[in-house]
C-alpha atoms as a PDB file:
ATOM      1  CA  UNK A   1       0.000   0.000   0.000  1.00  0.00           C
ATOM      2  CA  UNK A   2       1.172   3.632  -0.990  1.00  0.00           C
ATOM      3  CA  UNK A   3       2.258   5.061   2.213  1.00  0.00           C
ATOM      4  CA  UNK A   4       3.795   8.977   0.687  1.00  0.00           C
ATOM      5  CA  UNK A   5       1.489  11.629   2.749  1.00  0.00           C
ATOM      6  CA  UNK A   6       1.581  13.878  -0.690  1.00  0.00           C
ATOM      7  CA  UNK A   7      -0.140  10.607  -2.372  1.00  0.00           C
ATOM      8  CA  UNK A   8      -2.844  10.658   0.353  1.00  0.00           C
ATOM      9  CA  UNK A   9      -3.337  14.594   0.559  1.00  0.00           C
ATOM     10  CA  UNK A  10      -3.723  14.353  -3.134  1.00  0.00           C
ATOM     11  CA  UNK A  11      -6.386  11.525  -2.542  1.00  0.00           C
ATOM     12  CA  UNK A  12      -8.384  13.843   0.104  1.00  0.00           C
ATOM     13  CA  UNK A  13      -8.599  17.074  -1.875  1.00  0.00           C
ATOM     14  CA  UNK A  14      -9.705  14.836  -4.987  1.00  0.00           C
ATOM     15  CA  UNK A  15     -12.536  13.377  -2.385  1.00  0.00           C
ATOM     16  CA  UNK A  16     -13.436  16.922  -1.274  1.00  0.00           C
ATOM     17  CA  UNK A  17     -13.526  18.316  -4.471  1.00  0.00           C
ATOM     18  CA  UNK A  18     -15.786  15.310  -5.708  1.00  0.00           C
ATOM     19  CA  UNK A  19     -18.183  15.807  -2.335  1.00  0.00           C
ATOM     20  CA  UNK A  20     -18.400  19.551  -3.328  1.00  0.00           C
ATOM     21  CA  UNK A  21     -18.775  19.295  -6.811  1.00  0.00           C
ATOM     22  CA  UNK A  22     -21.769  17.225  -6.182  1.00  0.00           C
ATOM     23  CA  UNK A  23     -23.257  19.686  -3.767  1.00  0.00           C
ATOM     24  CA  UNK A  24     -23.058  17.389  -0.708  1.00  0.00           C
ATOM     25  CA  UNK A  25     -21.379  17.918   3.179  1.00  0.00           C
ATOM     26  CA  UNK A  26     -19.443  15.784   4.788  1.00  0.00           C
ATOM     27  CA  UNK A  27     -22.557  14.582   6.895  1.00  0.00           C
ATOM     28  CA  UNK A  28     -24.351  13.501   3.489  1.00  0.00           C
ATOM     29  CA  UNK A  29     -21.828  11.675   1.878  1.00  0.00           C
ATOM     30  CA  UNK A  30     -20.787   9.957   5.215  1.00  0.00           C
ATOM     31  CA  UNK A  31     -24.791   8.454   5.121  1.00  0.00           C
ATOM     32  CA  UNK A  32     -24.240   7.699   1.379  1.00  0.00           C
ATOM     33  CA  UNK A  33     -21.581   5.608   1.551  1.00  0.00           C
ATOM     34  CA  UNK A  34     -22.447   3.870   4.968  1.00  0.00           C
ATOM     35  CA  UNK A  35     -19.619   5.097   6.732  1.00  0.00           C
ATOM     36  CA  UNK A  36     -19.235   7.488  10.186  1.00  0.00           C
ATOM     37  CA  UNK A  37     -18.597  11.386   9.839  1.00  0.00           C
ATOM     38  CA  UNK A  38     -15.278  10.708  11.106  1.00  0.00           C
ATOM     39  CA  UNK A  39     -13.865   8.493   8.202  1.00  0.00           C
ATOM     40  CA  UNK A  40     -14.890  10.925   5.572  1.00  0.00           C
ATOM     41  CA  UNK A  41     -13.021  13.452   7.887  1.00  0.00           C
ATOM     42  CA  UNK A  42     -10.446  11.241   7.918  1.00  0.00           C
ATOM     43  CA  UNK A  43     -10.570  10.455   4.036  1.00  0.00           C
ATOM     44  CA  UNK A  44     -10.621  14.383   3.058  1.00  0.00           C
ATOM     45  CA  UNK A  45      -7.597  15.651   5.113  1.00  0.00           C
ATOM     46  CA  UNK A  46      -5.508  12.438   3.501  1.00  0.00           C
ATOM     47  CA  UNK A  47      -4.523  11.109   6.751  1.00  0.00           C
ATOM     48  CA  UNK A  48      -2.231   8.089   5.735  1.00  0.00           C
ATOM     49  CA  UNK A  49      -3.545   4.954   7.250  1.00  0.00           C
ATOM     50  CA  UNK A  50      -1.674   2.930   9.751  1.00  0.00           C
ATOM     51  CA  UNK A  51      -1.463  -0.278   8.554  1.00  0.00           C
ATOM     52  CA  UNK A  52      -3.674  -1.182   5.504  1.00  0.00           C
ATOM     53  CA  UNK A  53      -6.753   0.827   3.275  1.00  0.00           C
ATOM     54  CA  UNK A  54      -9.480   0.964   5.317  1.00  0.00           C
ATOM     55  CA  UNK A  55     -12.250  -0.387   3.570  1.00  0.00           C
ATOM     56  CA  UNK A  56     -14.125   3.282   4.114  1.00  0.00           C
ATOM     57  CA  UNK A  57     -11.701   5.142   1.074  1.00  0.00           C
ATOM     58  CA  UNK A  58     -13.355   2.535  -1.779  1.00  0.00           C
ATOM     59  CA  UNK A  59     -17.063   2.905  -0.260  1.00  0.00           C
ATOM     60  CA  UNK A  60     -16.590   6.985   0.068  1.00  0.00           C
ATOM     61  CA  UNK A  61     -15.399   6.709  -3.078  1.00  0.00           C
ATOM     62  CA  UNK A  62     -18.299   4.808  -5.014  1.00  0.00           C
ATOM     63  CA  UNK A  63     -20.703   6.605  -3.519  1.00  0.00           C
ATOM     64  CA  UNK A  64     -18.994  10.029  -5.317  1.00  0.00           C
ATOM     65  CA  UNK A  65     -19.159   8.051  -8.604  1.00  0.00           C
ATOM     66  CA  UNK A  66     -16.080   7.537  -8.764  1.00  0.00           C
ATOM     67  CA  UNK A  67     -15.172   3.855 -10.890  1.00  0.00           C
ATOM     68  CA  UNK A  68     -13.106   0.648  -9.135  1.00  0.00           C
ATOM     69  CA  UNK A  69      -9.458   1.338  -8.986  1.00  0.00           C
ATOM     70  CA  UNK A  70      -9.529   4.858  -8.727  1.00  0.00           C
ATOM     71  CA  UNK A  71      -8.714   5.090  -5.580  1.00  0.00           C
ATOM     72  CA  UNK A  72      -5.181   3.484  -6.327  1.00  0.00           C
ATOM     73  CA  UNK A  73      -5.157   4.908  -9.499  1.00  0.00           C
ATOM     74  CA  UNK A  74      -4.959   8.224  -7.755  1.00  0.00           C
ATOM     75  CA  UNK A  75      -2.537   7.258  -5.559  1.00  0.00           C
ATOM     76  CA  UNK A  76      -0.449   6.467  -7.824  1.00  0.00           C
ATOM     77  CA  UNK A  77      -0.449   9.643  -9.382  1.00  0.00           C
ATOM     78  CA  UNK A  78      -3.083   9.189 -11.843  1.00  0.00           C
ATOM     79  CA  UNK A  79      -5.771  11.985 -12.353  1.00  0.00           C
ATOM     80  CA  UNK A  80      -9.328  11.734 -10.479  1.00  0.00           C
ATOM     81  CA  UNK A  81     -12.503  10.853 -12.053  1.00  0.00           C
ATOM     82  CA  UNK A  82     -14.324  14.067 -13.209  1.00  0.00           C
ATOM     83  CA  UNK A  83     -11.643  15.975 -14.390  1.00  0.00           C
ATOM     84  CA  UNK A  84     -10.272  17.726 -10.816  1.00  0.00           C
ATOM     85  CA  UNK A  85      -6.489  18.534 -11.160  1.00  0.00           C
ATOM     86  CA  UNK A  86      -3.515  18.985  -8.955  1.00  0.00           C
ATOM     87  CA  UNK A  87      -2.752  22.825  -9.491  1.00  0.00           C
ATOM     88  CA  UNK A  88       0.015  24.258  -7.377  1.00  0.00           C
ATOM     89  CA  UNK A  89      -1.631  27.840  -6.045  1.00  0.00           C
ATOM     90  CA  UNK A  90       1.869  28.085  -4.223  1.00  0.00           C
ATOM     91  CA  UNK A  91       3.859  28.866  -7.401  1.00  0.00           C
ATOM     92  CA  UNK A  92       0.915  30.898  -8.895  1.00  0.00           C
ATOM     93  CA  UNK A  93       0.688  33.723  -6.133  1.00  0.00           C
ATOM     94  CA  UNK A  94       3.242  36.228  -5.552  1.00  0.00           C
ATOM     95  CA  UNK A  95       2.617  36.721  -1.654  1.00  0.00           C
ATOM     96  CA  UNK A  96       3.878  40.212  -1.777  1.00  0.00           C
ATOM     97  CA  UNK A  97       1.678  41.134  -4.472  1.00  0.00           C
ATOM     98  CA  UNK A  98      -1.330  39.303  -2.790  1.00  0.00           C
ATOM     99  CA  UNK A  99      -0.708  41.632   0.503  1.00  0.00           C
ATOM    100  CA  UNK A 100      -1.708  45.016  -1.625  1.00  0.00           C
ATOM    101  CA  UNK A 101      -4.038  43.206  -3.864  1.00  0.00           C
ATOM    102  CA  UNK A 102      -5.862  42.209  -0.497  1.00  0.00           C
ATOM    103  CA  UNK A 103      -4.601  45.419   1.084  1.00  0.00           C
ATOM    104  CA  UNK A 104      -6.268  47.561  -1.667  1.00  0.00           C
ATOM    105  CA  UNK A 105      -9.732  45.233  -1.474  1.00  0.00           C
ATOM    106  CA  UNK A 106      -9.742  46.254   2.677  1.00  0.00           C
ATOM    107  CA  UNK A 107      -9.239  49.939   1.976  1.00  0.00           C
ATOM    108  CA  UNK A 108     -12.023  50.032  -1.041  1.00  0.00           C
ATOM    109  CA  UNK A 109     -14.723  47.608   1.229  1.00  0.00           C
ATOM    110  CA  UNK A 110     -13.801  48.660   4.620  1.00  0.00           C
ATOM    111  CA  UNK A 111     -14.341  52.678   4.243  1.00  0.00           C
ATOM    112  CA  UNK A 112     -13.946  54.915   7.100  1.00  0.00           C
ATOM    113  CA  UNK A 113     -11.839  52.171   8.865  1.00  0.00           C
ATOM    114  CA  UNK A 114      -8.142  53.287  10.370  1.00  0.00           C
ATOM    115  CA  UNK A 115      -5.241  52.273   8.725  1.00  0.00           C
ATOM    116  CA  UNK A 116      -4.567  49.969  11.731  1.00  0.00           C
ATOM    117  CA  UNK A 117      -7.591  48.076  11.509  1.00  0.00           C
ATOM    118  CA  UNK A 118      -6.872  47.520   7.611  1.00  0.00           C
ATOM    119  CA  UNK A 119      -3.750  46.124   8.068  1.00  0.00           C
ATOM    120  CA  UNK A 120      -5.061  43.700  10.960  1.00  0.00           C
ATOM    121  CA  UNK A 121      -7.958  42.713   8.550  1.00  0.00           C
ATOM    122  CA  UNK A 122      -5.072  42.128   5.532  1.00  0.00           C
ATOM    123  CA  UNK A 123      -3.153  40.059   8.341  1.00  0.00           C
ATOM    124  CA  UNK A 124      -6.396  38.140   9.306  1.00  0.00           C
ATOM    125  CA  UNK A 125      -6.587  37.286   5.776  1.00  0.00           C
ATOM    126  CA  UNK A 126      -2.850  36.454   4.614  1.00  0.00           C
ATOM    127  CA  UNK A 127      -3.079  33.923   8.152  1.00  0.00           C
ATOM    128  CA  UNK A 128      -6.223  32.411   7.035  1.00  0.00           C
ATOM    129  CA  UNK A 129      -4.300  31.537   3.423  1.00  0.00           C
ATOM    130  CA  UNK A 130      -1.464  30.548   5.349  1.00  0.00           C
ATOM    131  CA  UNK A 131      -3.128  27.981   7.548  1.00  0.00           C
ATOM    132  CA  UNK A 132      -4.625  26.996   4.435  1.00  0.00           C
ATOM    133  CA  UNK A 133      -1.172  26.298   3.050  1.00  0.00           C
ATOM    134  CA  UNK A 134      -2.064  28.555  -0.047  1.00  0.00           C
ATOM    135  CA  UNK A 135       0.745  31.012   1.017  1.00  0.00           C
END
């Protein structure tokens, strides 16, 4: 069994994309596919399993559609069923130039505020994306 965390976190954004894309939370899909909240939970942050696939990942995964296989398939690199892609938003974003783009959006929504409270609400923001791991 693939064991590489990337492998897996690639696995639980394709199952959370899948989930949103069909308009369904967590709760839904967990009743779907027979399984408790906590495995989709589980499933969609790409926790690695200890020892062996649980045998939650294939039933989460047929009950987004997806075909037999793809669960491996995707851990193995391969792209998930319905098109979703692994995109990098790291390389794509200049953080320096996403500070005054979301500097500039503060000062245009957030008229009347002091210049201290727009740069907390741009550091509220850049944290968020940085928990996030976008930045």
């Amino acid at each position: 069994m693939n064991r590489d965390p990337h492998a897996w976190a690639r696995l639980g954004q394709a199952l959370a994309s899948a989930r949103r894309a069909l308009g369904l939370t967590q709760e839904e899909l967990a009743d779907q596919a027979d399984v408790g909240l906590g495995s989709v939970k589980n499933a969609e942050a790409g926790t690695v399993p200890k020892a062996r696939m649980p045998y939650t990942i294939p039933a989460i995964a047929k009950a987004l559609g997806w075909p037999d296989g793809a669960v491996d398939s995707v851990l193995e690199g391969g792209a998930p069923p319905g098109g979703w892609t692994d995109v990098s938003v790291q390389k794509q974003v200049d953080q320096a130039r996403l500070e005054a783009d979301i500097t500039y959006a503060n000062v245009r929504a957030l008229r009347g505020a002091s210049g201290a409270e727009i740069e907390a609400a741009t550091k509220a923001a850049l944290d968020v994306l940085r928990q996030h791991g976008l930045i």
